[in-house]
C-alpha atoms as a PDB file:
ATOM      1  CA  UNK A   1      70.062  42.036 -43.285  1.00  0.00           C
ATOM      2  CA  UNK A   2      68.389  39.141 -41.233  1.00  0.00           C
ATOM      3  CA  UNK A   3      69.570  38.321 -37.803  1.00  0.00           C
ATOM      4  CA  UNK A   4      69.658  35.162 -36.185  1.00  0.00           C
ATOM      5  CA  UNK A   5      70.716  33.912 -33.140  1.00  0.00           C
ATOM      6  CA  UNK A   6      72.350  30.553 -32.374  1.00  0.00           C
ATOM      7  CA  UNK A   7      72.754  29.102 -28.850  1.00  0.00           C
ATOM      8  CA  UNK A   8      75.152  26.434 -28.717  1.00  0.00           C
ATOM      9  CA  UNK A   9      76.950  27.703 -30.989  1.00  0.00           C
ATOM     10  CA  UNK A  10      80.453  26.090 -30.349  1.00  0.00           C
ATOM     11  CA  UNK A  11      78.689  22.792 -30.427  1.00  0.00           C
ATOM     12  CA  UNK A  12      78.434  20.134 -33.594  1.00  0.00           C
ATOM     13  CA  UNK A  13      75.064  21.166 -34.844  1.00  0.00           C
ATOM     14  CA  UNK A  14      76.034  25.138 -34.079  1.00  0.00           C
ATOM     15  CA  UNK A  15      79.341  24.686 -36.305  1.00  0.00           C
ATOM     16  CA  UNK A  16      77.127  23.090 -39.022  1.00  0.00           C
ATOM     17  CA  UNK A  17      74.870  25.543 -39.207  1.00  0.00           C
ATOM     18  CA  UNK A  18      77.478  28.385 -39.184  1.00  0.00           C
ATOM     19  CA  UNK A  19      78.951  26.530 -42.236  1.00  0.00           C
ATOM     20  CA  UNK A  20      75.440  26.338 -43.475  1.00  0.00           C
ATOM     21  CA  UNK A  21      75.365  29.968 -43.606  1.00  0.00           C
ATOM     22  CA  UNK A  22      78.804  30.630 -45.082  1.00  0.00           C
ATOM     23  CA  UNK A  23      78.775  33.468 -47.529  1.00  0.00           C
ATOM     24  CA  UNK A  24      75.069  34.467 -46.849  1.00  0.00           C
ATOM     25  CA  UNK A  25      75.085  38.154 -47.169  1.00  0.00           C
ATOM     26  CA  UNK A  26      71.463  38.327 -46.470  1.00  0.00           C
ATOM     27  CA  UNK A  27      72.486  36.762 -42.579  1.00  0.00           C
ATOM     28  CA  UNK A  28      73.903  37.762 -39.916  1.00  0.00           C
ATOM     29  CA  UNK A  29      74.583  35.133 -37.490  1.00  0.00           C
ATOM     30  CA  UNK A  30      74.713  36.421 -33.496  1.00  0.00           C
ATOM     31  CA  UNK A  31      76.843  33.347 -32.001  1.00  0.00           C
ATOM     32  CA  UNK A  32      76.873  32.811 -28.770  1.00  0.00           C
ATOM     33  CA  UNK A  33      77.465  29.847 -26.238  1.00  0.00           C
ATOM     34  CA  UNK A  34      77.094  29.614 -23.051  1.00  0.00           C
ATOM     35  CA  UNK A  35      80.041  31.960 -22.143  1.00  0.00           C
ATOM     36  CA  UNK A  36      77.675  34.602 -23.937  1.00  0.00           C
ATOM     37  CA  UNK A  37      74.303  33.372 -23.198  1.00  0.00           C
ATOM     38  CA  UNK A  38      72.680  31.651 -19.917  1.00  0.00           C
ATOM     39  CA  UNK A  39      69.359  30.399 -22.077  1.00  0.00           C
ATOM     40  CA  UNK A  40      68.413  29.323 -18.610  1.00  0.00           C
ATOM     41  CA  UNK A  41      67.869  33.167 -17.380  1.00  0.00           C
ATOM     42  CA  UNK A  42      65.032  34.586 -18.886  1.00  0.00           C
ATOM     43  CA  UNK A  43      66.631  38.106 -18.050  1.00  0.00           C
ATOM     44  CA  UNK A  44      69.775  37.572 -20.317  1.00  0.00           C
ATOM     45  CA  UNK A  45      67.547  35.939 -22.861  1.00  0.00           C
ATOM     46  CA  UNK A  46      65.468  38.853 -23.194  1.00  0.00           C
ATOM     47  CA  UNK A  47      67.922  41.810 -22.858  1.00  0.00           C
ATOM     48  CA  UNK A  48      69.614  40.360 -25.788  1.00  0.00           C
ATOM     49  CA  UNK A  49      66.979  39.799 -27.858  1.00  0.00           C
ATOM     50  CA  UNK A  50      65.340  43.201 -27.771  1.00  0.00           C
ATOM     51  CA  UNK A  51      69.003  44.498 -28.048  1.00  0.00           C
ATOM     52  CA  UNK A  52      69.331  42.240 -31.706  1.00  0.00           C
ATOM     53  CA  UNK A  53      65.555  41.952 -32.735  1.00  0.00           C
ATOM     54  CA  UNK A  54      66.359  38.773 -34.439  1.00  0.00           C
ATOM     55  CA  UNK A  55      64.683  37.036 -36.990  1.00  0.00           C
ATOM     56  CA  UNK A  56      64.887  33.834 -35.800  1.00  0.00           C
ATOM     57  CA  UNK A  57      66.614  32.047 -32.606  1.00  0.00           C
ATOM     58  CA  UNK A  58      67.976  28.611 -33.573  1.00  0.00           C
ATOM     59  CA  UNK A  59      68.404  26.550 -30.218  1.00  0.00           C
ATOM     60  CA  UNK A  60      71.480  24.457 -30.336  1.00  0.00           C
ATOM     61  CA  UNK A  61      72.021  24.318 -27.168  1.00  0.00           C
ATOM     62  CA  UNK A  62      71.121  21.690 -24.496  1.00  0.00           C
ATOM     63  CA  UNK A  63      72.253  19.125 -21.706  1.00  0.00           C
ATOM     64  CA  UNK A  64      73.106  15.970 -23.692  1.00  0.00           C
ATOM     65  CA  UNK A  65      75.185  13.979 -21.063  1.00  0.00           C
ATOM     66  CA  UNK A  66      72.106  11.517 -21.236  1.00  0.00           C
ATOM     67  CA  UNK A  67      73.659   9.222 -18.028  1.00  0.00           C
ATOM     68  CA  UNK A  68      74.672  12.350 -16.297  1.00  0.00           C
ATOM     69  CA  UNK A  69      71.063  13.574 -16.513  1.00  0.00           C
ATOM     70  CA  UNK A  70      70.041  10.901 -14.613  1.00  0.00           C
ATOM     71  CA  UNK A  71      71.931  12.360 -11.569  1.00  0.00           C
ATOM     72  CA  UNK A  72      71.859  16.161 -12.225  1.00  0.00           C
ATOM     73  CA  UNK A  73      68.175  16.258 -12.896  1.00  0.00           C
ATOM     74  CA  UNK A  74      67.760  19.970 -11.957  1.00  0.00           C
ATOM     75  CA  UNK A  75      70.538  21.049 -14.260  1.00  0.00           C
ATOM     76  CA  UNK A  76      69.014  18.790 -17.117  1.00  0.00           C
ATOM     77  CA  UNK A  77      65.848  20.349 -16.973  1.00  0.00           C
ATOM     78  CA  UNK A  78      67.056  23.808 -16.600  1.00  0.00           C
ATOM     79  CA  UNK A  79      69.140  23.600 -19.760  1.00  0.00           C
ATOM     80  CA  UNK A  80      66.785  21.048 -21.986  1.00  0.00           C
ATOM     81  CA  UNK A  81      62.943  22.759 -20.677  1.00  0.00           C
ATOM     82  CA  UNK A  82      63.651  26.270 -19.266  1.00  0.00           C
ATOM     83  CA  UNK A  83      66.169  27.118 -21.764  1.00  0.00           C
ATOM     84  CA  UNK A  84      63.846  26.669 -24.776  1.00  0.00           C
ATOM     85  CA  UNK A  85      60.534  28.221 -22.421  1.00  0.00           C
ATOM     86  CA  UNK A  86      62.831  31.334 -22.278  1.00  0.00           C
ATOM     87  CA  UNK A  87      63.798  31.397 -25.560  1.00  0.00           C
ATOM     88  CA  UNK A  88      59.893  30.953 -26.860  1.00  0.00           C
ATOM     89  CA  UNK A  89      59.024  33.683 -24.800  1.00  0.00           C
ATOM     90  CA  UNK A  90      61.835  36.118 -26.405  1.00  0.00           C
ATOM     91  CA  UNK A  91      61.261  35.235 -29.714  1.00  0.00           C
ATOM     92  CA  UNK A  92      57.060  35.292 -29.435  1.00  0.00           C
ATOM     93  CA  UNK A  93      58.093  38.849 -28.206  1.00  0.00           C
ATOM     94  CA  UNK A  94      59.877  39.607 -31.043  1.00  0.00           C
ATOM     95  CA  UNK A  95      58.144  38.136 -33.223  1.00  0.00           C
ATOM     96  CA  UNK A  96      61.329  36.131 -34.181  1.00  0.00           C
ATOM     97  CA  UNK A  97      61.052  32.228 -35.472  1.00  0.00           C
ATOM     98  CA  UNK A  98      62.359  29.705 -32.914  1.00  0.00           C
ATOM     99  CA  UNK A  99      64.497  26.660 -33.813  1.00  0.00           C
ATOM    100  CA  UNK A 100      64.361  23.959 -31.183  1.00  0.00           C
ATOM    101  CA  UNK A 101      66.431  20.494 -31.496  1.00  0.00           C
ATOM    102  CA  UNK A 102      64.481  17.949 -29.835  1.00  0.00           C
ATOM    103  CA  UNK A 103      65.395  14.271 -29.554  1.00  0.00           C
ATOM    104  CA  UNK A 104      64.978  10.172 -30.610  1.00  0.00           C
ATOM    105  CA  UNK A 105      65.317   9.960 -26.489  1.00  0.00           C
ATOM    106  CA  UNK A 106      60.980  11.379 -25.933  1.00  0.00           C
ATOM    107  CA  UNK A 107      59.880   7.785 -27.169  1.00  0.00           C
ATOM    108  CA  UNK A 108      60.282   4.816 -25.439  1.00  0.00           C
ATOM    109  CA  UNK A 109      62.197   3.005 -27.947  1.00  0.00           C
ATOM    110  CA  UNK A 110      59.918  -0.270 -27.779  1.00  0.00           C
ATOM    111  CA  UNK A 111      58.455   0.200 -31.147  1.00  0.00           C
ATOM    112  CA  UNK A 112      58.296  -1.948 -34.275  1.00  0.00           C
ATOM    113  CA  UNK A 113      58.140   0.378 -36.632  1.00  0.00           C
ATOM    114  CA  UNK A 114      59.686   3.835 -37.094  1.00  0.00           C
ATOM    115  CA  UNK A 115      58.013   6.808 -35.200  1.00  0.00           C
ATOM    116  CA  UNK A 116      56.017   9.599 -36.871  1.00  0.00           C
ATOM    117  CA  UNK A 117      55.406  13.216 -35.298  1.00  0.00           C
ATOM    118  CA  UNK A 118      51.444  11.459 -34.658  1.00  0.00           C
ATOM    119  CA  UNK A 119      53.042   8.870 -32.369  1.00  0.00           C
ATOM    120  CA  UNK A 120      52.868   8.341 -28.737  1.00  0.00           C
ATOM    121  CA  UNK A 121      55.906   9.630 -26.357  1.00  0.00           C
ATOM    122  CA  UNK A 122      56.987   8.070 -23.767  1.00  0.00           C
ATOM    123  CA  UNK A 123      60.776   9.381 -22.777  1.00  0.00           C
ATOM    124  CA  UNK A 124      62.232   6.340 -20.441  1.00  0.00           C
ATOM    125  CA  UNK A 125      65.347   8.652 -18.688  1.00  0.00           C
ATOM    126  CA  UNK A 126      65.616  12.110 -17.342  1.00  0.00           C
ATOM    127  CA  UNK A 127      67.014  13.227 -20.585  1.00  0.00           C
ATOM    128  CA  UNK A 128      64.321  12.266 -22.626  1.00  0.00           C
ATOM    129  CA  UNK A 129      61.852  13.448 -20.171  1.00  0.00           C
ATOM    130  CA  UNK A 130      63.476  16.984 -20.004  1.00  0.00           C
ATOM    131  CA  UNK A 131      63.609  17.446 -23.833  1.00  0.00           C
ATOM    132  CA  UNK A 132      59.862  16.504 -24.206  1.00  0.00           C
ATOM    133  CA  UNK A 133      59.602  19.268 -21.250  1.00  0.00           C
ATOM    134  CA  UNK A 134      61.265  21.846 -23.795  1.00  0.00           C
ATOM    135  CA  UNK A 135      59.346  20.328 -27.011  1.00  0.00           C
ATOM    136  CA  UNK A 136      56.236  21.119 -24.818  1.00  0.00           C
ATOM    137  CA  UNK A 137      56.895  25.019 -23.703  1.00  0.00           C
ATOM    138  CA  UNK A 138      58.059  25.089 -27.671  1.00  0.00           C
ATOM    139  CA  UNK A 139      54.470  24.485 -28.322  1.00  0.00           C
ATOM    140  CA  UNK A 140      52.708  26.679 -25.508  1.00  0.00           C
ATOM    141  CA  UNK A 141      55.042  30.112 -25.603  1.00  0.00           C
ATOM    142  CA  UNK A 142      56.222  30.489 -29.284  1.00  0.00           C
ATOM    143  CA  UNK A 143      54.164  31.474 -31.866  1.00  0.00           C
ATOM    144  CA  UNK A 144      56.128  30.515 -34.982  1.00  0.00           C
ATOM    145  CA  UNK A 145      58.516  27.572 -34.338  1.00  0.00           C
ATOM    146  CA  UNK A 146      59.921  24.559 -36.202  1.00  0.00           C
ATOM    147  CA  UNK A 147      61.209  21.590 -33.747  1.00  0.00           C
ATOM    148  CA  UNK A 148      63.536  18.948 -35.200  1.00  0.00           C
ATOM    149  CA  UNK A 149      63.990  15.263 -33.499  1.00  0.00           C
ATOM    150  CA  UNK A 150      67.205  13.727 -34.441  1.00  0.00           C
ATOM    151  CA  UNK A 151      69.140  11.179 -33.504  1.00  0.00           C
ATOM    152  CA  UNK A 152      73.013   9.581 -33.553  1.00  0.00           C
ATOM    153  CA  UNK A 153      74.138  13.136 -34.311  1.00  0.00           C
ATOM    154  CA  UNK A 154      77.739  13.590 -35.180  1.00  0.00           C
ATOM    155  CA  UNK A 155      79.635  16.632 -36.314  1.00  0.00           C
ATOM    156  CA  UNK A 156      82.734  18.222 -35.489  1.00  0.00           C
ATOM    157  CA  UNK A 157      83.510  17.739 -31.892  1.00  0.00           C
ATOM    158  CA  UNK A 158      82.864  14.723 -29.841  1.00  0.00           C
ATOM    159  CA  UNK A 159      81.227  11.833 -31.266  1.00  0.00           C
ATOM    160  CA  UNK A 160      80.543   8.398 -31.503  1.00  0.00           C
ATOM    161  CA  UNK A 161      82.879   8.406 -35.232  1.00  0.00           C
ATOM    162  CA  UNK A 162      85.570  10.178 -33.272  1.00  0.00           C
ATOM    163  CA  UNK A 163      85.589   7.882 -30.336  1.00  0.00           C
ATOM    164  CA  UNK A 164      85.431   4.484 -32.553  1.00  0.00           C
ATOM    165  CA  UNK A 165      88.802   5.684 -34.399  1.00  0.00           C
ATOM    166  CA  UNK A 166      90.448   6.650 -31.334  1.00  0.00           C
ATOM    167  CA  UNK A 167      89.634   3.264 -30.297  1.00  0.00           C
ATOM    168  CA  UNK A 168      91.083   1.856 -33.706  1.00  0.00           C
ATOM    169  CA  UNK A 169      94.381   3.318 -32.931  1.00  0.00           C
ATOM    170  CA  UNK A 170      94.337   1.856 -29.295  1.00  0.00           C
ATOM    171  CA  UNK A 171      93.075  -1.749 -29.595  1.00  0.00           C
ATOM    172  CA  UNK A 172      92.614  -4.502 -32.191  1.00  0.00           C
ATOM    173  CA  UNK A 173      88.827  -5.315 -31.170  1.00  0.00           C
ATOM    174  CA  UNK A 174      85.997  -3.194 -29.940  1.00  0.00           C
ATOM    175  CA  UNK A 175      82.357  -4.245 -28.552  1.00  0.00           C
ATOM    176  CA  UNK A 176      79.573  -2.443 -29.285  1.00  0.00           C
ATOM    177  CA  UNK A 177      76.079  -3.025 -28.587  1.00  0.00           C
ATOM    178  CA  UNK A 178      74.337  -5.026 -31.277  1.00  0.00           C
ATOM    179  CA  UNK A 179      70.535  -4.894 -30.500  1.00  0.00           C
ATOM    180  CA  UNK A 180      69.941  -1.183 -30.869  1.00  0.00           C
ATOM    181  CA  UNK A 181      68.688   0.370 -33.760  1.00  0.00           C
ATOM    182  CA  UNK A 182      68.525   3.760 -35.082  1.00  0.00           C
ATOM    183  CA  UNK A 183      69.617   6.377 -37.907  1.00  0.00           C
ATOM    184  CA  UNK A 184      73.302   8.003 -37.665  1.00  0.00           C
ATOM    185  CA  UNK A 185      72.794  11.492 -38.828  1.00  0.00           C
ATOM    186  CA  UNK A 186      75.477  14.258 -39.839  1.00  0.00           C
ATOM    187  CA  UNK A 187      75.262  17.746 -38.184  1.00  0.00           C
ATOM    188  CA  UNK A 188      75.389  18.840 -41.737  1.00  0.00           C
ATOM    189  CA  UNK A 189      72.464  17.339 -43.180  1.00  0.00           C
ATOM    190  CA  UNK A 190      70.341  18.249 -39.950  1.00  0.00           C
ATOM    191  CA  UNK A 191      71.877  22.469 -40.436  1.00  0.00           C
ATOM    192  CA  UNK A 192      70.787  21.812 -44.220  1.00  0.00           C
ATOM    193  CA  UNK A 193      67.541  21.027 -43.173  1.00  0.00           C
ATOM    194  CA  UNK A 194      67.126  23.647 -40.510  1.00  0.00           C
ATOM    195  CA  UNK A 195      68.097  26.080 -43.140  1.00  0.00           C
ATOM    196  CA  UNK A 196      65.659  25.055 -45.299  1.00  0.00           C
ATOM    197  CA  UNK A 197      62.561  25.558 -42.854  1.00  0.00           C
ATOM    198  CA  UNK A 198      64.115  28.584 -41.329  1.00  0.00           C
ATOM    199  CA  UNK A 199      62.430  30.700 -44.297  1.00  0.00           C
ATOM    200  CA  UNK A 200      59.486  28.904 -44.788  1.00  0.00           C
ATOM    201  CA  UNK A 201      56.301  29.084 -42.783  1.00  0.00           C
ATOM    202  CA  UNK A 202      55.864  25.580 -42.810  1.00  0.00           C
ATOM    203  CA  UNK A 203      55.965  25.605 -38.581  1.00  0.00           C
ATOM    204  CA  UNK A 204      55.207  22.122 -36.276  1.00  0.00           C
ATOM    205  CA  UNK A 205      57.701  19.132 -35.121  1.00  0.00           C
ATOM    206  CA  UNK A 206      59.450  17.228 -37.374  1.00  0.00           C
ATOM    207  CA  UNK A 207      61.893  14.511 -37.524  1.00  0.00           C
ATOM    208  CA  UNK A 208      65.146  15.358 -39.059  1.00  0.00           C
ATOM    209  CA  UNK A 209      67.446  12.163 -39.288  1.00  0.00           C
ATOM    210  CA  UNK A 210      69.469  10.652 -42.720  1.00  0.00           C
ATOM    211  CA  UNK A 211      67.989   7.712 -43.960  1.00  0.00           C
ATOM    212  CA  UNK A 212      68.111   4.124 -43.610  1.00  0.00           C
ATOM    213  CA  UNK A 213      69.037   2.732 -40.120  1.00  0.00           C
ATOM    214  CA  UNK A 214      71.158  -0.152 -38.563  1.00  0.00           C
ATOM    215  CA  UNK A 215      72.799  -1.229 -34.836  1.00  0.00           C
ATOM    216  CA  UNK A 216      75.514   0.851 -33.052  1.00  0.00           C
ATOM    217  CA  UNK A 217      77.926  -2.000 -33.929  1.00  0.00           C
ATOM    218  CA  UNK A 218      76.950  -2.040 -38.430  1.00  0.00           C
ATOM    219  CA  UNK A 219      77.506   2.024 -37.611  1.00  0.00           C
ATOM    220  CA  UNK A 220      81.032   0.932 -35.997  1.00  0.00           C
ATOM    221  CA  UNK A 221      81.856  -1.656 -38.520  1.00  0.00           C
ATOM    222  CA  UNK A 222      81.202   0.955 -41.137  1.00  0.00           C
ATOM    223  CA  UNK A 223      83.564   3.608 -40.450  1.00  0.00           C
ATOM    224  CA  UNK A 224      86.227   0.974 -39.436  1.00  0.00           C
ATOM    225  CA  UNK A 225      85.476   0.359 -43.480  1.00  0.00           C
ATOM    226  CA  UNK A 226      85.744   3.610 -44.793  1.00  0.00           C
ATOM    227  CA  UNK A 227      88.928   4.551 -43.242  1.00  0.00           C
ATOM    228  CA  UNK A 228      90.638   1.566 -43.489  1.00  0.00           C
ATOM    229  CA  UNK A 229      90.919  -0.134 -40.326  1.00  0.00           C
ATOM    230  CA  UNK A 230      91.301  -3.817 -39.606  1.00  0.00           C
ATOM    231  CA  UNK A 231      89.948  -3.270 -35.934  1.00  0.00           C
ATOM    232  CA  UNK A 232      87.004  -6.116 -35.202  1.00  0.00           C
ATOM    233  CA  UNK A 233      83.755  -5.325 -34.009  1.00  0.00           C
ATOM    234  CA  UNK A 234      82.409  -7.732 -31.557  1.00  0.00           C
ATOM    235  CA  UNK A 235      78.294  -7.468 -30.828  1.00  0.00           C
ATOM    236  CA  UNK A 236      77.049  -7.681 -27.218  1.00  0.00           C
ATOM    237  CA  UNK A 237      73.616  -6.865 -25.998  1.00  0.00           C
ATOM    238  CA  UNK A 238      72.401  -3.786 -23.862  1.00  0.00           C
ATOM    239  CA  UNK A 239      71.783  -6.322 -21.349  1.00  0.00           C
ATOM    240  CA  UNK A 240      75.873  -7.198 -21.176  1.00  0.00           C
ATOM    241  CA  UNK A 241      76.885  -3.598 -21.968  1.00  0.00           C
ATOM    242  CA  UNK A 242      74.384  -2.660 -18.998  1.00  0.00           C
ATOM    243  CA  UNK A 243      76.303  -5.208 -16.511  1.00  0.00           C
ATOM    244  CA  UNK A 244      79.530  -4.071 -17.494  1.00  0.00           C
ATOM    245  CA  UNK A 245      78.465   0.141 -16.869  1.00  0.00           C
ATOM    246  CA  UNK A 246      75.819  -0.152 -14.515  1.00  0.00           C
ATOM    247  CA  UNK A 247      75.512   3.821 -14.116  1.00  0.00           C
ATOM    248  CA  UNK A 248      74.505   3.776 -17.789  1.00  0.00           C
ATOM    249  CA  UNK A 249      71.084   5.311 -18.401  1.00  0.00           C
ATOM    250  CA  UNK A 250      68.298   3.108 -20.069  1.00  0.00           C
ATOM    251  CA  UNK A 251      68.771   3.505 -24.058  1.00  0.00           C
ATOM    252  CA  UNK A 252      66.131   3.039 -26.272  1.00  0.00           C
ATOM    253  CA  UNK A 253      66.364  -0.098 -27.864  1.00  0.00           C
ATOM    254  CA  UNK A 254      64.487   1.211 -31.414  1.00  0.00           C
ATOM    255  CA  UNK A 255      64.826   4.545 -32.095  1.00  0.00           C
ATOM    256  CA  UNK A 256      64.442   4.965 -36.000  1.00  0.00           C
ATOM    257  CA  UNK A 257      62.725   8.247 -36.672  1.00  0.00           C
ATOM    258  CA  UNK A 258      60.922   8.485 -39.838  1.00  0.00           C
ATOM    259  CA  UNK A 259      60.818  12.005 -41.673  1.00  0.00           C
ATOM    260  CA  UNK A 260      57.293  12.264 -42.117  1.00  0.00           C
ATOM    261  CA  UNK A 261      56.258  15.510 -42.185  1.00  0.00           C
ATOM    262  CA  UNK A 262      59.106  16.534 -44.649  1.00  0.00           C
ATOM    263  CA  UNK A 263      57.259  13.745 -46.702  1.00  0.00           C
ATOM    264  CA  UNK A 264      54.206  14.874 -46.499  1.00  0.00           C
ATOM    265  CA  UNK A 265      54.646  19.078 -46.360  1.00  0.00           C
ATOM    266  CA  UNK A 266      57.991  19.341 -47.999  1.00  0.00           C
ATOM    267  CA  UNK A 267      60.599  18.539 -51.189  1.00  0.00           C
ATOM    268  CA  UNK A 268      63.277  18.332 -48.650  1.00  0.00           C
ATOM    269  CA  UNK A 269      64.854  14.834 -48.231  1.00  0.00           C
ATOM    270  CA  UNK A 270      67.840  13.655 -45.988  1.00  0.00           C
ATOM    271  CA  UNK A 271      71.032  11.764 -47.617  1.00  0.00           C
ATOM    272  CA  UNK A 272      71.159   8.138 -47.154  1.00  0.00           C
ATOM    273  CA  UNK A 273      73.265   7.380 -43.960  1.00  0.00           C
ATOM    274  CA  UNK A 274      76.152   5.609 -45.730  1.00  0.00           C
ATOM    275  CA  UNK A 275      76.185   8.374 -47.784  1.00  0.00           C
ATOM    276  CA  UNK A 276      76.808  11.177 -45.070  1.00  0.00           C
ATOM    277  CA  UNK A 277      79.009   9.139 -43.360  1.00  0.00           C
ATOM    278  CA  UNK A 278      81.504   8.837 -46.708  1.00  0.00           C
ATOM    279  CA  UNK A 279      81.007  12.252 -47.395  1.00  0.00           C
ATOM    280  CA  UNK A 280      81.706  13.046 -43.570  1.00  0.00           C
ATOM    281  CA  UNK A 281      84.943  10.489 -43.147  1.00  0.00           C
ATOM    282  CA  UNK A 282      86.178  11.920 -46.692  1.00  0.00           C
ATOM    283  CA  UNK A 283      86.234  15.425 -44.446  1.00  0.00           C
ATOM    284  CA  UNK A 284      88.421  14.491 -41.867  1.00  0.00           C
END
């Protein structure tokens, strides 16, 4: 039986992919969070993966409090650069496949058009910065590894669905920012995709989002749909929402990620957004 370990593993994309891998009897999943696991010491990393000799480490874990980044730099960089360098190391060791989950948040969200893997980064906040850090020890300490960029992830546990209908059930109106654009993407169609690359050899960075894109406040407007609520979405800008929160960290303003490498080296495609989302509101 394979092993793999997953870091993060109490988080939305590590409950996905232990769904993922429901009834696999040719798995074994090691779970462990960061009760179990301190990704940031390479000592701990290393005892337990000579103690589990895994087949492949999927990295799930990171520091994704993009404003607080912005204050607790060290801790940011610990989590979203060391973490993964430690975790290359192990698995090159091993000779174990690495998993890293990288992020919309490396480019610099002034684009036109959606990003490719070929185009220039250019992270504008800590966050961003430190997960381009991890993408980049990714690429000079493991041997065999598969990094996924996502974006607007949301799963089981805190999201940006979760806080809009708690909203709902508070207030008649919401605002949401109107001018910035990207691709909401389910933890389970980012696991499904991780699963499928997991036994493959086809290694490199890819982008892993749903398809199709639109503004935080169409996202908002469409689960209000699906589940039936008459609560009103009113548009402001970044510039207004920025006014209002001014320890908010920059956002990119353009962040739709374009699967291109799935396109080009793979028969692997994401579900429409809308799609996921119904599927994902029909869940809860």
């Amino acid at each position: 039986m394979k092993k793999i370990i997953v870091t993060g593993c109490n988080g939305q994309l590590g409950i996905a992919i232990n769904k993922q891998y429901e009834g696999n009897t040719g798995i074994e999943l090691i779970n462990t969070d960061v009760a179990q696991l301190d990704i940031t010491n390479i000592d701990e990393v290393m005892k337990l993966v000579k103690e589990v000799k895994p087949y492949a480490i999927i990295n799930c874990a990171a520091y994704t409090n993009v404003n607080a980044c912005e204050t607790d730099v060290d801790n940011a960089y610990r989590i979203n650069a060391i973490g993964p360098r430690n975790l290359s190391v192990a698995a090159t060791e091993a000779g174990a496949k690495l998993v890293q989950v990288s992020t919309d948040y490396v480019f610099s969200g002034k684009a036109d058009k959606p990003y490719t893997e070929f185009d220039i980064t250019g992270p504008q906040g800590v966050y961003g910065a430190s997960k381009l850090a991890g993408e980049n020890f990714v690429k000079e300490f493991a041997k065999d590894y598969f990094i996924l960029r996502t974006a607007w992830l949301y799963g089981e546990g805190k999201n940006f669905v979760k806080t809009m209908l708690q909203l709902s059930e508070k207030t008649d109106k919401v605002t949401v920012v109107g001018d910035q654009f990207g691709t909401p993407t389910s933890a389970e169609e980012l696991a499904k995709a991780i699963c499928y690359l997991v036994p493959s050899e086809n290694y490199g960075l890819f982008h892993g989002t749903c398809e199709g894109y639109c503004h935080w406040a169409d996202f908002a407007k469409e689960i209000f749909r699906l589940a039936g609520k008459k609560t009103a979405v009113e548009e402001i800008s970044t510039q207004e929402y920025q006014t209002a929160n001014p320890a908010s960290a920059p956002r990119p303003s353009y962040s739709i990620l374009e699967n291109y490498m799935f396109r080009l080296t793979s028969d692997f495609r994401f579900a429409d957004w809308h799609d996921a989302i119904e599927r994902y509101m029909q869940s809860l």
